[in-house]
Protein backbone atom coordinates (compact mmCIF):
# COMPACT_ATOMS: atom_id res chain seq x y z
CA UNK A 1 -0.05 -13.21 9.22
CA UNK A 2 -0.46 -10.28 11.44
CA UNK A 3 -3.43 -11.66 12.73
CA UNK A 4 -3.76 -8.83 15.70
CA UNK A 5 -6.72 -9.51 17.64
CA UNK A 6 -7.95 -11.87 15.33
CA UNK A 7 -10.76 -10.06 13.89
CA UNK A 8 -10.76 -11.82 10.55
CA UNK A 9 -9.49 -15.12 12.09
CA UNK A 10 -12.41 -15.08 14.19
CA UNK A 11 -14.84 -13.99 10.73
CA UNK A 12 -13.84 -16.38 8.75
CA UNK A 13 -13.97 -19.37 11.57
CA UNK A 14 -17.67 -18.18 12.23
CA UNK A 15 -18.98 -17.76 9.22
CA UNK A 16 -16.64 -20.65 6.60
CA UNK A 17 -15.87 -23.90 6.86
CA UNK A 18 -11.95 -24.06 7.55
CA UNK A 19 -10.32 -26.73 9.19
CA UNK A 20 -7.89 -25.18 10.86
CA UNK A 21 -6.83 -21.20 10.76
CA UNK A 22 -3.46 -20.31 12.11
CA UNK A 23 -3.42 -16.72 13.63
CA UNK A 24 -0.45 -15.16 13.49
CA UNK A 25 1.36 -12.51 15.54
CA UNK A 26 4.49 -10.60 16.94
CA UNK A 27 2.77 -8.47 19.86
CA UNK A 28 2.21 -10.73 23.37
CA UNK A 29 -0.78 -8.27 24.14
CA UNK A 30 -2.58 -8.84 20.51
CA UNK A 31 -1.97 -12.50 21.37
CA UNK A 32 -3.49 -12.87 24.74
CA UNK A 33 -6.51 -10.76 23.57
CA UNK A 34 -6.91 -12.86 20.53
CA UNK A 35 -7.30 -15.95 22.74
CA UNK A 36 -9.80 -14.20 24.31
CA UNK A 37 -11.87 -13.19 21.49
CA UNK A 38 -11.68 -16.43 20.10
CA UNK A 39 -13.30 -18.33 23.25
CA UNK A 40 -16.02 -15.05 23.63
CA UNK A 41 -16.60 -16.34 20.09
CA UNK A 42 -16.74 -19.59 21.08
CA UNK A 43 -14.03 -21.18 17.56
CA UNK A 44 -11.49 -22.21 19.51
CA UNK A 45 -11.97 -25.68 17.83
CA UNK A 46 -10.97 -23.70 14.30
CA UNK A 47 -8.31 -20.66 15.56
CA UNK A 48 -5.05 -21.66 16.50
CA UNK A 49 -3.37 -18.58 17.68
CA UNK A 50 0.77 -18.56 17.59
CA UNK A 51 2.63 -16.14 18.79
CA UNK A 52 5.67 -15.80 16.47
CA UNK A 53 7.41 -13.19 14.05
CA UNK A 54 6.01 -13.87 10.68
CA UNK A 55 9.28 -13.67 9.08
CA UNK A 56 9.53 -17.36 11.11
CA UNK A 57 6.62 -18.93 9.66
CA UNK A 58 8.21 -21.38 7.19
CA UNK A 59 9.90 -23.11 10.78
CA UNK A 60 6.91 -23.10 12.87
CA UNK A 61 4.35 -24.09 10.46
CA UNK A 62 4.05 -27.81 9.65
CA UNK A 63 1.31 -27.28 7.12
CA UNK A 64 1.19 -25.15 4.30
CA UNK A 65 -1.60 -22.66 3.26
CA UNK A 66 -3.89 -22.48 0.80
CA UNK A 67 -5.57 -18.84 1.73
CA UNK A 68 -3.01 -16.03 3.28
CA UNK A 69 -4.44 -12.96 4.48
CA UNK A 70 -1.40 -9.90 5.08
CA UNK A 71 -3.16 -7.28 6.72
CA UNK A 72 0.07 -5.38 7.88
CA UNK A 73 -0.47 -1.63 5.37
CA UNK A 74 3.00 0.17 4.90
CA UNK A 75 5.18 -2.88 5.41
CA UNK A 76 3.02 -6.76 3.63
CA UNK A 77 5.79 -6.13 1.45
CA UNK A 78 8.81 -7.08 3.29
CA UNK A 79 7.41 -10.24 4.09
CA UNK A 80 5.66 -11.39 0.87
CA UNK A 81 8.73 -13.74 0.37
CA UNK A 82 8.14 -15.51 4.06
CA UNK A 83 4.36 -15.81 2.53
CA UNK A 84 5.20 -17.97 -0.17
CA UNK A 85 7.01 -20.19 1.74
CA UNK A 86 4.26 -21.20 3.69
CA UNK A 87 1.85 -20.98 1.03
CA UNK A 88 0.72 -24.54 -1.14
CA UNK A 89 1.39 -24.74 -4.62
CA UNK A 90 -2.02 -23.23 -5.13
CA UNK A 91 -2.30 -20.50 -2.53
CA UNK A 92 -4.51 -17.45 -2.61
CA UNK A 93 -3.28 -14.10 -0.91
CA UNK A 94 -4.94 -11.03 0.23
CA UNK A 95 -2.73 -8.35 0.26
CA UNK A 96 -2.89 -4.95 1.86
CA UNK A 97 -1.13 -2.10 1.41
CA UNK A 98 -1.26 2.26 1.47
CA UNK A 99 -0.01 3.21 -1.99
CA UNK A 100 -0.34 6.16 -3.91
CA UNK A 101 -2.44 5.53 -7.23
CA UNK A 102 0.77 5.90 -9.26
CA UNK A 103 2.97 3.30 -7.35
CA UNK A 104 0.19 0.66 -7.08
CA UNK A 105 1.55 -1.59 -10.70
CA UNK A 106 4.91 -0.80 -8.89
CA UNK A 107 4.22 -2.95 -5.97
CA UNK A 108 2.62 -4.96 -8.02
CA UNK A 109 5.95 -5.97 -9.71
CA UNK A 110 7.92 -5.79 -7.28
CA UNK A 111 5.67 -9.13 -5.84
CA UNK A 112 6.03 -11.06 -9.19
CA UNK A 113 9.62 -10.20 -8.95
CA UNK A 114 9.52 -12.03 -5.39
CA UNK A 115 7.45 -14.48 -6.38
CA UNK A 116 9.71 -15.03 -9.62
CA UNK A 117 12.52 -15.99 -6.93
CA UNK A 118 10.57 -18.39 -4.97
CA UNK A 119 9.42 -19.54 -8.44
CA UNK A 120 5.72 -19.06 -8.12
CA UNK A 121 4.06 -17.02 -10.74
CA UNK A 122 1.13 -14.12 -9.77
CA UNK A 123 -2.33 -14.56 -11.37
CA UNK A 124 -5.78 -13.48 -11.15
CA UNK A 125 -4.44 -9.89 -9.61
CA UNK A 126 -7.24 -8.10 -8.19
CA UNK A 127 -6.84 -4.89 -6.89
CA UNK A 128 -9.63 -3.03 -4.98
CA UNK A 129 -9.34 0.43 -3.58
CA UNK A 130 -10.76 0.33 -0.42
CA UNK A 131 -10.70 4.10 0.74
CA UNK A 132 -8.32 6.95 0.78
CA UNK A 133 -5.86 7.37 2.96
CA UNK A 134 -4.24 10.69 1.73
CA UNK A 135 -4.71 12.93 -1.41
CA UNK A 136 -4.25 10.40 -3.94
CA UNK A 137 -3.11 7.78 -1.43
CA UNK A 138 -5.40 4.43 -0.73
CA UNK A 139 -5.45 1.84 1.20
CA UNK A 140 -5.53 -1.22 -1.07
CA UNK A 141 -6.56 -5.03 -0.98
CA UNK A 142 -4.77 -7.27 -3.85
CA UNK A 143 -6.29 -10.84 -4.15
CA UNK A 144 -3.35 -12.58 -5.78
CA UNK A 145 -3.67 -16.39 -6.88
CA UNK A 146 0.35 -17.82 -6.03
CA UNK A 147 0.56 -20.84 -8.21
CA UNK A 148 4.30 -22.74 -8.20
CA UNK A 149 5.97 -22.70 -11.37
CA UNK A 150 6.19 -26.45 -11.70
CA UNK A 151 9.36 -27.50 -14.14
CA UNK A 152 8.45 -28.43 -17.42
């Protein structure tokens, strides 16, 4: 999601094994320079770029995903919900986010609160302060295991 340019699409086809990586975006220009990068960088075999809203995922997408990476600081929230729809019962997110130090657990609820409604539950929360943004502001990266709450 929010795949800009496709600087970690591109990464992660070079230097990982994926079959397939769908790269994700809203903005025409990111788009057309993403399919540029990726032949430069020669993975078009393993980048499939689409140019959609994320919020639209769950209609485009025929598979589901088992990695999710929401590079998008200031608003990964609003779509967290559209991730899990797309994601497997087993899916791994990296979240972003710019939070001061005090709201971080916050956020962090607020997600298992979403997740709670799509009836997936949050585990393995990592966070990792990446660098400051502000005076007692970071930008964050959350590595969140989404596993569905299966029925019992």
């Amino acid at each position: 999601m929010f795949a800009g340019v496709a600087p970690f699409s591109i990464m992660i086809a070079k230097y990982s094994k994926p079959r397939i990586i769908y790269a994700v975006d809203k903005n025409k220009k990111a788009v057309e320079l993403a399919k540029q990068n990726i032949k430069r960088n020669n993975v078009l075999d393993k980048v499939e770029i689409i140019y959609a809203d994320a919020k639209r995922l769950d209609k485009i997408l025929t598979n589901k995903a088992d990695r999710i990476i929401m590079n998008l600081p200031f608003s990964a929230h609003k779509f967290f919900t559209n991730a899990l729809k797309i994601a497997k019962d087993s899916c791994k997110i990296h979240y972003y986010d710019v939070l001061k130090e005090e709201k971080i657990q916050d956020r962090i609820n607020e997600l298992k609160k979403m997740a709670d409604k799509e009836k997936f539950i949050l585990t393995n929360i990592e966070i990792r302060k990446i660098k400051t943004y502000a005076p007692r502001e970071f930008y964050i990266g959350i590595d969140i295991t989404a596993q569905k709450n299966m029925p019992t």
